[in-house]
Protein backbone atom coordinates (compact mmCIF):
# COMPACT_ATOMS: atom_id res chain seq x y z
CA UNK A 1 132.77 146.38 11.59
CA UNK A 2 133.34 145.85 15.59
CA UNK A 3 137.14 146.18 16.81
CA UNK A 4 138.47 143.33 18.96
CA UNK A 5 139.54 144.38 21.97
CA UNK A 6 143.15 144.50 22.32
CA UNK A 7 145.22 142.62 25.06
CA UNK A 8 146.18 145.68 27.15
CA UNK A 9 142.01 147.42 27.22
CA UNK A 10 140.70 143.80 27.87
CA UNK A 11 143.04 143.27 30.85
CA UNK A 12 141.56 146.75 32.39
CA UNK A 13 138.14 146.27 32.00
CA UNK A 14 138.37 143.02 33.18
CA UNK A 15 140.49 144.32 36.42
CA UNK A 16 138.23 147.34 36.91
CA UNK A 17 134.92 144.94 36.69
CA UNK A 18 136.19 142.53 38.98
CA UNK A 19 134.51 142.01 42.77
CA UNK A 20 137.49 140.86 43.68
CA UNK A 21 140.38 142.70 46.30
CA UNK A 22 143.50 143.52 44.49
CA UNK A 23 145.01 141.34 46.74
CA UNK A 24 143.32 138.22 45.15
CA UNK A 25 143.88 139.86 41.70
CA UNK A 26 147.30 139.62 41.60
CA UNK A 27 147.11 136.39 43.48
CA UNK A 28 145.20 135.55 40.14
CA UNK A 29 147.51 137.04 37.64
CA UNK A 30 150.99 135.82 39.63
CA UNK A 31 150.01 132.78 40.76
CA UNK A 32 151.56 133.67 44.30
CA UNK A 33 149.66 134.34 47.35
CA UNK A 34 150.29 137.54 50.19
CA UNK A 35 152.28 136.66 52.64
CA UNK A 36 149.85 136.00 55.65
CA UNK A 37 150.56 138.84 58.22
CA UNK A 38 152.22 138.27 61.42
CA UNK A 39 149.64 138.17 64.12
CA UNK A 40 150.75 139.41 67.60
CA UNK A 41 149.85 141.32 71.07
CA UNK A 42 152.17 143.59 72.05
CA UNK A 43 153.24 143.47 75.46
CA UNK A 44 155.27 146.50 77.15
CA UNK A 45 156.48 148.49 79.91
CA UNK A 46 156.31 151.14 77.43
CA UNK A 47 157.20 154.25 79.48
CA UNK A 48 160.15 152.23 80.66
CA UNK A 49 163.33 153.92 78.22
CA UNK A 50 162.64 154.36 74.65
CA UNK A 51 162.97 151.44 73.03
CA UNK A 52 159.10 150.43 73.60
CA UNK A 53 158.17 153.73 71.70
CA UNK A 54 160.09 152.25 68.70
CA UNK A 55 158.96 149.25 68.29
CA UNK A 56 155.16 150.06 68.88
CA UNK A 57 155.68 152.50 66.01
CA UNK A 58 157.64 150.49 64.05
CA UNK A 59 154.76 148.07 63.89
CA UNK A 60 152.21 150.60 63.61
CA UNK A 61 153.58 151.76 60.13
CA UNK A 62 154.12 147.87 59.00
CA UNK A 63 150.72 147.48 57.89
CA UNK A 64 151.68 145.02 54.97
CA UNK A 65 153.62 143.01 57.64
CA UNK A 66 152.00 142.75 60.95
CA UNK A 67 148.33 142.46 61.99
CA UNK A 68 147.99 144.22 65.82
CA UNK A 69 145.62 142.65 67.85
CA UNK A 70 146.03 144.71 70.79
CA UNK A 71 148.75 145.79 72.99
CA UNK A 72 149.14 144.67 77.21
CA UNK A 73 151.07 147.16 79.46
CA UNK A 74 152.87 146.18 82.45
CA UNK A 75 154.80 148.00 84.99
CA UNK A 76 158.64 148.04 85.96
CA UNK A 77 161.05 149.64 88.03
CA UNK A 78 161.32 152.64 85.76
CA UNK A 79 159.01 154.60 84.16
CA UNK A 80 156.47 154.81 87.07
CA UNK A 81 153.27 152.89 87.80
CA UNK A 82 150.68 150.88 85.54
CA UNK A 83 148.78 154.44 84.39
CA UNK A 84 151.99 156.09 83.18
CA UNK A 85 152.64 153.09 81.20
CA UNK A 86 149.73 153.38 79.61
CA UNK A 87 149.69 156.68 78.96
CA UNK A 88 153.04 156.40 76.73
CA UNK A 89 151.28 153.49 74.78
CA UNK A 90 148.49 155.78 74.52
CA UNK A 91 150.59 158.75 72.78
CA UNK A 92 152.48 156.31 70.36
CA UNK A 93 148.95 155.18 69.33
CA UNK A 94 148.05 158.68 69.25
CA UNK A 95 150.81 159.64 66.59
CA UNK A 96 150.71 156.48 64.45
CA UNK A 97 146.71 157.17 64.10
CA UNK A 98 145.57 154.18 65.68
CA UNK A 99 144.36 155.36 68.84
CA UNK A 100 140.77 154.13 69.81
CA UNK A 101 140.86 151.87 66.88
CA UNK A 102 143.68 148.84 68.55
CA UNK A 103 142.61 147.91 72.07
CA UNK A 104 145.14 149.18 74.56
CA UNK A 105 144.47 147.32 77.94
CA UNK A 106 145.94 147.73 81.13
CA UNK A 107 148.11 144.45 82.62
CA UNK A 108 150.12 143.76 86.05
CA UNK A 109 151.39 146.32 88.65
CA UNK A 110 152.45 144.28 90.60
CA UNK A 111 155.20 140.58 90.45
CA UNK A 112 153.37 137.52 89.21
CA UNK A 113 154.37 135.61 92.64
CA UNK A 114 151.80 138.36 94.54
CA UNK A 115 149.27 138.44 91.98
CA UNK A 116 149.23 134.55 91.24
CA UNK A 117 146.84 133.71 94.75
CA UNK A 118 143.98 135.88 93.05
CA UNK A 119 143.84 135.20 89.45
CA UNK A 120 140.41 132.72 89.50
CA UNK A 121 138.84 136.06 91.81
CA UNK A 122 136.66 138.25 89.99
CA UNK A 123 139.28 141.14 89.77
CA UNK A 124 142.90 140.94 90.32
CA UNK A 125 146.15 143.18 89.14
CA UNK A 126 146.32 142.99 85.49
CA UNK A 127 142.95 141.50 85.14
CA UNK A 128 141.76 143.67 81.89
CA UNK A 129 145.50 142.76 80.05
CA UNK A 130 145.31 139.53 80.96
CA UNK A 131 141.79 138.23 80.14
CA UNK A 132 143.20 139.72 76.65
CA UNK A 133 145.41 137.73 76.00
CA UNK A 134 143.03 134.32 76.69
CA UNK A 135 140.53 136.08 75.07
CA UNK A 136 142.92 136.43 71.71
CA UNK A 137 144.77 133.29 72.09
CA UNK A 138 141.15 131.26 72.55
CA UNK A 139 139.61 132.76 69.21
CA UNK A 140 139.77 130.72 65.65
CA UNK A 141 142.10 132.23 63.62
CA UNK A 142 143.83 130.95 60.56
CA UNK A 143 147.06 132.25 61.43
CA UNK A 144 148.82 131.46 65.11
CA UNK A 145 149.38 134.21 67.77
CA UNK A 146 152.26 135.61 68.57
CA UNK A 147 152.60 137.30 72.46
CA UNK A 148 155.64 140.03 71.81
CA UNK A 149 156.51 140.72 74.93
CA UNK A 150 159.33 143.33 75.81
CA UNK A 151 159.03 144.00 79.16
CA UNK A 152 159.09 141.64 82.34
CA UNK A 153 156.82 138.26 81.68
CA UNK A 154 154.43 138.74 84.62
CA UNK A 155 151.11 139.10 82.62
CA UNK A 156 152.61 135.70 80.21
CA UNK A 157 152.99 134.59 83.18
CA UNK A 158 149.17 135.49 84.30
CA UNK A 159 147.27 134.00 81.35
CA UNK A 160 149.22 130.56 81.58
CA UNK A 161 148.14 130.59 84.78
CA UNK A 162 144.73 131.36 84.70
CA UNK A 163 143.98 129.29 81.22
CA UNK A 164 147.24 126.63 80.87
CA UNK A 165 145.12 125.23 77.78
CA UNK A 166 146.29 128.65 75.82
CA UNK A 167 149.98 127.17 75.82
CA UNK A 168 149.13 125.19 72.85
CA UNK A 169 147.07 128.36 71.46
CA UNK A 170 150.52 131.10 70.91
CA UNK A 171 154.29 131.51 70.88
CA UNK A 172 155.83 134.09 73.07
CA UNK A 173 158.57 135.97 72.01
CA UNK A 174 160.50 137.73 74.69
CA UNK A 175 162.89 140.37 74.23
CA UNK A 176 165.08 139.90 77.50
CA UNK A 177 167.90 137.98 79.41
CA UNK A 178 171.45 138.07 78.86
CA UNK A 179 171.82 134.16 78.71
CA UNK A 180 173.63 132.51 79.44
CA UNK A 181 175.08 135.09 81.55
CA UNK A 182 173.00 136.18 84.43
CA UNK A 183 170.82 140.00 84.96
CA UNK A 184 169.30 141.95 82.31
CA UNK A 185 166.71 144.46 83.59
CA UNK A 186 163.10 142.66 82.59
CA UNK A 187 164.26 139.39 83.63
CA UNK A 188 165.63 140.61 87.02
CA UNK A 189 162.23 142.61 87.46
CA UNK A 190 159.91 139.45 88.00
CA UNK A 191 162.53 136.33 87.61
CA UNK A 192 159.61 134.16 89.20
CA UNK A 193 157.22 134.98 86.24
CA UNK A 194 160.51 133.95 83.83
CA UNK A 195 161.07 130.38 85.58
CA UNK A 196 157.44 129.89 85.54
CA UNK A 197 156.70 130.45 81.85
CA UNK A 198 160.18 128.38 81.18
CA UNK A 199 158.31 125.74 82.75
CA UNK A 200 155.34 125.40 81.14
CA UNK A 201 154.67 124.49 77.45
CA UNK A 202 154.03 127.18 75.37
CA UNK A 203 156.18 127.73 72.41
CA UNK A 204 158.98 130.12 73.84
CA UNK A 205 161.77 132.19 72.25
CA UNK A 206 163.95 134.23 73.97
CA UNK A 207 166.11 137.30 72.14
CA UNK A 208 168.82 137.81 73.95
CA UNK A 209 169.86 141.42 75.47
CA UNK A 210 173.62 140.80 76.01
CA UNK A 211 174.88 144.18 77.36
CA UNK A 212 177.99 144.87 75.77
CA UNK A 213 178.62 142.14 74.21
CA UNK A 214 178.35 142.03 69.61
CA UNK A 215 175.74 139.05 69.81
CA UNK A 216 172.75 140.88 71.33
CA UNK A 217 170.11 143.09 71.07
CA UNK A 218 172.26 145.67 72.82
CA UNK A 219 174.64 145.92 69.93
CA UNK A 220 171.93 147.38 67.63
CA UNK A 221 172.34 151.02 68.80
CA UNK A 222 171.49 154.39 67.20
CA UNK A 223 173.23 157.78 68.32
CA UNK A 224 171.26 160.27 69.01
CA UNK A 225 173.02 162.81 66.28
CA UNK A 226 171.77 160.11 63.99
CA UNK A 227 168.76 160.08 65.45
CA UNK A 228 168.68 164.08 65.48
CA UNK A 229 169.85 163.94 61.76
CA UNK A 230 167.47 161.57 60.26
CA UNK A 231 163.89 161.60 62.49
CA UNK A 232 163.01 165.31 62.67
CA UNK A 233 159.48 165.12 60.88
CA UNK A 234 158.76 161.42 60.06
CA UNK A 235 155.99 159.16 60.37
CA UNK A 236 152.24 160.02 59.85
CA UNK A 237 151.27 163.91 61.01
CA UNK A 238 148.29 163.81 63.40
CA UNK A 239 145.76 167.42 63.55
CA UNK A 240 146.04 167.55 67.35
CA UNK A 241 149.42 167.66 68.88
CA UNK A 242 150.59 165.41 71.73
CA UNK A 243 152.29 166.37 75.08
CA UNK A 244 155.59 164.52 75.05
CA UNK A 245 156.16 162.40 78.90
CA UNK A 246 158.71 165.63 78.93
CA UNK A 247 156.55 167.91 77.86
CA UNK A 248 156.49 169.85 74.30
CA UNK A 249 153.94 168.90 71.76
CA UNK A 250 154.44 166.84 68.98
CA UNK A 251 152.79 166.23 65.59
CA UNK A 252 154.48 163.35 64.17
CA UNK A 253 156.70 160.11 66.18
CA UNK A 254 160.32 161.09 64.48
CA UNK A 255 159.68 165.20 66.40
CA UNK A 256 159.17 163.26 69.38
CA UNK A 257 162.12 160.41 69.11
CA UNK A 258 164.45 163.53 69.33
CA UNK A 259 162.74 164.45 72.36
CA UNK A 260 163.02 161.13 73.74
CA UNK A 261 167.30 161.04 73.04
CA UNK A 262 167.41 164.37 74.62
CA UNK A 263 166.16 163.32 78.00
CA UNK A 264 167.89 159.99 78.73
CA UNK A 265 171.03 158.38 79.98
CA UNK A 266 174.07 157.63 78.13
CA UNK A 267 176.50 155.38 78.82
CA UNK A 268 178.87 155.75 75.55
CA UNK A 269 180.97 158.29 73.49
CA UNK A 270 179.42 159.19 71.03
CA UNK A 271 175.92 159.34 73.10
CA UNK A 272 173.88 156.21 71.71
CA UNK A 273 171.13 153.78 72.84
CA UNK A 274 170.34 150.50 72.02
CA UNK A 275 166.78 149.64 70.41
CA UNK A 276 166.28 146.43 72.24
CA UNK A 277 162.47 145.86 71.75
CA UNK A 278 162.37 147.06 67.90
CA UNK A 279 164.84 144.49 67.26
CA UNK A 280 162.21 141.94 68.11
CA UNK A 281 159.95 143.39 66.05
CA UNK A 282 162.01 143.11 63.50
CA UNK A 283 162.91 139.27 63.36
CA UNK A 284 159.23 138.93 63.42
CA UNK A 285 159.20 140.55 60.24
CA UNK A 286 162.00 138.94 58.82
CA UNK A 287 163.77 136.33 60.83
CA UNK A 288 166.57 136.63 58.77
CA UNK A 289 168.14 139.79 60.24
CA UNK A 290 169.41 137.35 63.46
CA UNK A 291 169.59 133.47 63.98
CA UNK A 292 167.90 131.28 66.29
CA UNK A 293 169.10 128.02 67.85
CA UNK A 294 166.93 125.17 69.65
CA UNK A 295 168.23 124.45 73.49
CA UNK A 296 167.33 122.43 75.94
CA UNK A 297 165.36 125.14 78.48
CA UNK A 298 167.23 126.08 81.49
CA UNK A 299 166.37 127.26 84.71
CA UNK A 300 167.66 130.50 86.78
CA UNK A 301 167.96 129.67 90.42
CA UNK A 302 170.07 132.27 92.92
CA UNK A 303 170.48 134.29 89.30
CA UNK A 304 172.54 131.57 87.83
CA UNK A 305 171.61 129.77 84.69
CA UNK A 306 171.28 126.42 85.13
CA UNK A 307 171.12 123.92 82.21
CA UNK A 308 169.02 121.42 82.21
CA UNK A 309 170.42 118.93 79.06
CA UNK A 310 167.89 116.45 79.38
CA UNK A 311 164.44 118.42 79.41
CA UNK A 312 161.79 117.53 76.77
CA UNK A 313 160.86 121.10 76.90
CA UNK A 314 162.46 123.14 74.05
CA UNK A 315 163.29 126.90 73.14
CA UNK A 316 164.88 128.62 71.47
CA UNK A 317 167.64 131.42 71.74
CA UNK A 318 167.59 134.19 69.26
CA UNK A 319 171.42 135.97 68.63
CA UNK A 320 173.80 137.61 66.25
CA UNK A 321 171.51 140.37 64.74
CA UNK A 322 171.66 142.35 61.46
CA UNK A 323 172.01 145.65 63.06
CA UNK A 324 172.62 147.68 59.62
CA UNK A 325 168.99 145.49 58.17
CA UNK A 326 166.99 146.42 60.92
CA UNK A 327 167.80 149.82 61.61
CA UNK A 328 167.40 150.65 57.68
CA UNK A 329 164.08 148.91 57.70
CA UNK A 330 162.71 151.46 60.43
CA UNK A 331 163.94 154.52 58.79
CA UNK A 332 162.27 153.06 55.48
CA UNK A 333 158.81 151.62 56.78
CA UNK A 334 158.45 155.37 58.53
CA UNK A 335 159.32 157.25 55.78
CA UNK A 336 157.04 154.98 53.90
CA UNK A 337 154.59 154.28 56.24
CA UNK A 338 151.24 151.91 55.62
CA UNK A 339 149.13 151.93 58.84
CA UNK A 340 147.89 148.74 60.44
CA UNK A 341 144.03 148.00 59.76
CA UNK A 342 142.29 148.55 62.68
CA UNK A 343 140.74 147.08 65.37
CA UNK A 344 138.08 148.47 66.70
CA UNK A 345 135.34 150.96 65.10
């Protein structure tokens, strides 16, 4: 006499037969579909402090979360010229395993107001970052594009100009300003390219810096004997070392994030830095670790904010951020780390 299958053997076979991704599976058996993942270029001046290095990992190891396109460097004051800022983007790559497989493209030296007279020529400053961006924001995709930029908005600034029809095609998330007080270092290092993105239509949010004040990004700090305590060994191990931008070699990110709080300023007792840029990660990941507000957009003229009540064009102002949520989300996502999918072959 045959034997009925019971309940639990039928439910294997039929899981183990199925063509379908687990994904859809459990879509199946739940009822509830994945998330979709957050789709983004990274912008950064990533050899700039250390805050870039953070975030890039912090969505390299997110791989349930955040789907990488590519990432845009840019240069500022610090951290030296366009190939230095590359080459840090190029070692965080390097230890999250992703290097060669997400494009890593090369954006502005120079301010958008010198750069803005040449960018219909064949080749201009930034040209490779830049024709990137239009290139991502111009493909058919089900989910919308998200420019994270963390550094000064000069290759934003670029695309809008070159392609304006993109502004309907992304949302740009800036980590920067301390509004609606004036300075901040990547607004003040290409204001022009700020004013000129505030004035055109893409979809704009702006998380606020605040220096020393509880409501910004610079209130979500990390000491470095925390950061000496908790990071010595995390994150995926790579078979060929790195040279750290101070030298040493380094097999995994959380080795070289003590390196990075050993050689840079500190302005507090106990020694701690802010994590500006991973912050904005973060909210992209889960908007409820800060809150966001709809304003009228302003204007900075003479480095004054200068409201402008009655403009059509929105945006919207990102503040008050769960420091304790978002730091414990980056210890946890490293510790317990899914890679992005790649890119490229």
């Amino acid at each position: 006499m045959k034997k009925k299958l019971t309940f639990p053997i039928a439910l294997f076979l039929l899981l183990f037969f199925s063509c379908q991704s687990g994904e859809k599976v459990a879509e199946e058996m739940t009822g509830v579909e994945p998330a979709p993942k957050v789709r983004l270029i990274y912008d950064t001046d990533a050899n700039n402090e250390l805050d870039d290095q953070f975030a890039l990992m912090y969505l390299l190891v997110n791989g349930p979360t955040f789907d990488l396109e590519g990432i845009t460097v840019n240069a500022t004051r610090s951290g030296g010229n366009i190939d230095e800022q590359y080459e840090e983007a190029k070692r965080i790559l390097q230890l999250g395993q992703r290097y060669g497989q997400i494009p890593l493209l090369k954006g502005a030296d120079g301010s958008f107001e010198s750069i803005q007279p040449f960018v219909k020529e064949e080749d201009f400053d930034g040209k490779a970052g830049v024709d990137f961006i239009i290139d991502q924001a111009n493909q058919a995709h089900e989910q919308e594009l998200i420019l994270l930029a963390v550094g000064k908005l000069t290759n934003v600034a670029l695309a809008l100009e070159k392609d304006p029809a993109i502004a309907s095609k992304m949302r740009v998330v800036w980590l920067g300003s301390n509004y609606p007080k004036p300075g901040e270092y990547n607004q003040d290092n290409d204001t022009v390219s700020m004013n000129y993105v505030l004035n055109t239509n893409v979809p704009f949010e702006m998380v606020t810096v605040r220096y020393g004040e509880p409501s910004g990004t610079d209130a979500v700090k990390v000491t470095q004997a925390e950061i000496n305590e908790k990071m010595p060994g995390m994150g995926p191990q790579i078979e060929n070392p790195i040279t750290g931008r101070h030298g040493g070699e380094f097999s995994n990110f959380g080795d070289y994030a003590v390196s990075l709080f050993e050689h840079i300023d500190y302005y507090t007792d106990p020694p701690a830095r802010a994590l500006f840029d991973m912050v904005a990660a973060a909210i992209l990941k889960n908007p409820n670790w800060g809150e966001k507000k709809e304003i009228p957009a302003p204007i900075l003229i003479n480095n004054e904010w200068i409201e402008r009540p009655d403009n059509p064009r929105k945006m919207s102002v990102w503040e008050n951020f769960d420091k304790d949520a978002v730091i414990q989300d980056f210890y946890k996502t490293l510790e317990n780390f899914e890679l992005i999918s790649p890119k490229l072959p």
